[in-house]
Protein backbone atom coordinates (compact mmCIF):
# COMPACT_ATOMS: atom_id res chain seq x y z
CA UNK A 1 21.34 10.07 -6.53
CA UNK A 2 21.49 13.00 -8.82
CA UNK A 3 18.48 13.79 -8.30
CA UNK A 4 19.36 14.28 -4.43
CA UNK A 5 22.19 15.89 -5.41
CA UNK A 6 20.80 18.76 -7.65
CA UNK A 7 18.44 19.18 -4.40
CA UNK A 8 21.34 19.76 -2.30
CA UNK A 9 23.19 22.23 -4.74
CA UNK A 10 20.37 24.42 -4.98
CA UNK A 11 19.17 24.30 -1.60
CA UNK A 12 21.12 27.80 -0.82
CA UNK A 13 20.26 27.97 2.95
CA UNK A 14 20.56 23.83 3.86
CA UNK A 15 17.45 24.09 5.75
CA UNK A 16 16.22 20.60 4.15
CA UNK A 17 13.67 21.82 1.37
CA UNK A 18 13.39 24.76 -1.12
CA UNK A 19 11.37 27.12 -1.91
CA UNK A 20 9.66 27.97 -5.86
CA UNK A 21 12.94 30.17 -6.51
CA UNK A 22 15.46 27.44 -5.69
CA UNK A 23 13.34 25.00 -7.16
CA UNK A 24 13.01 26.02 -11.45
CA UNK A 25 16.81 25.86 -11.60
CA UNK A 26 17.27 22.81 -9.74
CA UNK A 27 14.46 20.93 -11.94
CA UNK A 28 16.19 22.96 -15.00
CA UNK A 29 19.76 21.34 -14.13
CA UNK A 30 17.92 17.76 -14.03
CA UNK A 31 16.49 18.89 -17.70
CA UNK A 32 12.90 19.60 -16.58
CA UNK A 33 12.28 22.74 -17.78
CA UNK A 34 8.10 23.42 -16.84
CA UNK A 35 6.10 26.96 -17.75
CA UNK A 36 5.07 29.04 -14.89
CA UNK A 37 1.63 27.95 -14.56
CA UNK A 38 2.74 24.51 -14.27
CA UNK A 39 5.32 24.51 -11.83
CA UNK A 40 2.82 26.19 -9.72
CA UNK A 41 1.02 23.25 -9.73
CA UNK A 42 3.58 20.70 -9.21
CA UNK A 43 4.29 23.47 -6.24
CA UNK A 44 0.94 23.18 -4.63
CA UNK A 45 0.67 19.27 -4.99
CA UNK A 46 3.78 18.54 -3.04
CA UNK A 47 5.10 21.89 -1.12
CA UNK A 48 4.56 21.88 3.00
CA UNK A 49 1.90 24.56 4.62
CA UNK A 50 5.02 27.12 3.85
CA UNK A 51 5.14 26.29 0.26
CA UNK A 52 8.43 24.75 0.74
CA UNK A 53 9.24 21.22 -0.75
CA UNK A 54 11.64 19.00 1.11
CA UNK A 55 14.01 16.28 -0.38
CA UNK A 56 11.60 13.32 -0.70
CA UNK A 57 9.41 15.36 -2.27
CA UNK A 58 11.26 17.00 -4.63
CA UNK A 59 12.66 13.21 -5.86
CA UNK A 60 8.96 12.36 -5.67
CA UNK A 61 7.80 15.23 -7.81
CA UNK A 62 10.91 14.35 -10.24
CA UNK A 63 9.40 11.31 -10.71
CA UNK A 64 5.96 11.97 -11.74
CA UNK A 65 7.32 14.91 -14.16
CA UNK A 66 9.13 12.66 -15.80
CA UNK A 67 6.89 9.44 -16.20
CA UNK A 68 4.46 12.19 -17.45
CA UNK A 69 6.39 13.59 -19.79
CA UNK A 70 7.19 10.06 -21.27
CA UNK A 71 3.38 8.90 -21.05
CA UNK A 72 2.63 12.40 -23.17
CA UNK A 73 5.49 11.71 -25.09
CA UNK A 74 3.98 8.32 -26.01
CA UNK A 75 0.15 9.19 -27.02
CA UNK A 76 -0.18 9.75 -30.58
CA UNK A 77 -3.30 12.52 -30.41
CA UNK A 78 -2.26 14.55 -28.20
CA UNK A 79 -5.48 16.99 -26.58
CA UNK A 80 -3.52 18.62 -24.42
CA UNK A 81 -0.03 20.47 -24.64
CA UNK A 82 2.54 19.01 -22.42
CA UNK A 83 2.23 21.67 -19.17
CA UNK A 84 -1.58 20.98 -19.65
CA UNK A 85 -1.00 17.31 -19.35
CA UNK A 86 1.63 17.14 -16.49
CA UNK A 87 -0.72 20.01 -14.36
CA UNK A 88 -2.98 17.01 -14.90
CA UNK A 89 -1.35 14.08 -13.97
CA UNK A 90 0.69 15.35 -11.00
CA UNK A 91 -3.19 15.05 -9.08
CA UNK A 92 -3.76 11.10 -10.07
């Protein structure tokens, strides 16, 4: 639920799904705060034909960040950094 609800405070026009600039603070507010590079991957894997990522999704893509982050959290050699690893793992 807060997770929905973060969605639905940043989405600015109410269309239904936001767009990369609504998107960092809304992950941000939920704690996930990603580099560039990677949240233009997260972007590609689950953004619509107009680059725009709707509810589901965005809970979906919440998801995976965070089970990601844990899973890097919880490797002891760690060959990647963590935006390496979650640009990764967002594609299994």
């Amino acid at each position: 639920m807060e997770w929905r609800k973060s969605f639905n405070e940043y989405d600015a026009d109410n269309s239904g799904d936001m767009d990369v600039i609504e998107l960092r603070p809304a992950l941000s507010k939920l704690g996930i705060n990603l580099s560039t590079p990677a949240l233009s991957s997260i972007v590609l894997r689950y953004s619509n034909k107009n680059g725009r990522v709707s509810q589901d999704d965005f809970v979906q893509m919440s998801c995976r960040i965070i089970s990601s982050h844990a899973a890097y959290v919880s490797q002891g050699e760690k060959p990647f950094t963590l935006d390496g690893y979650i640009m990764s793992s967002v594609y299994t």
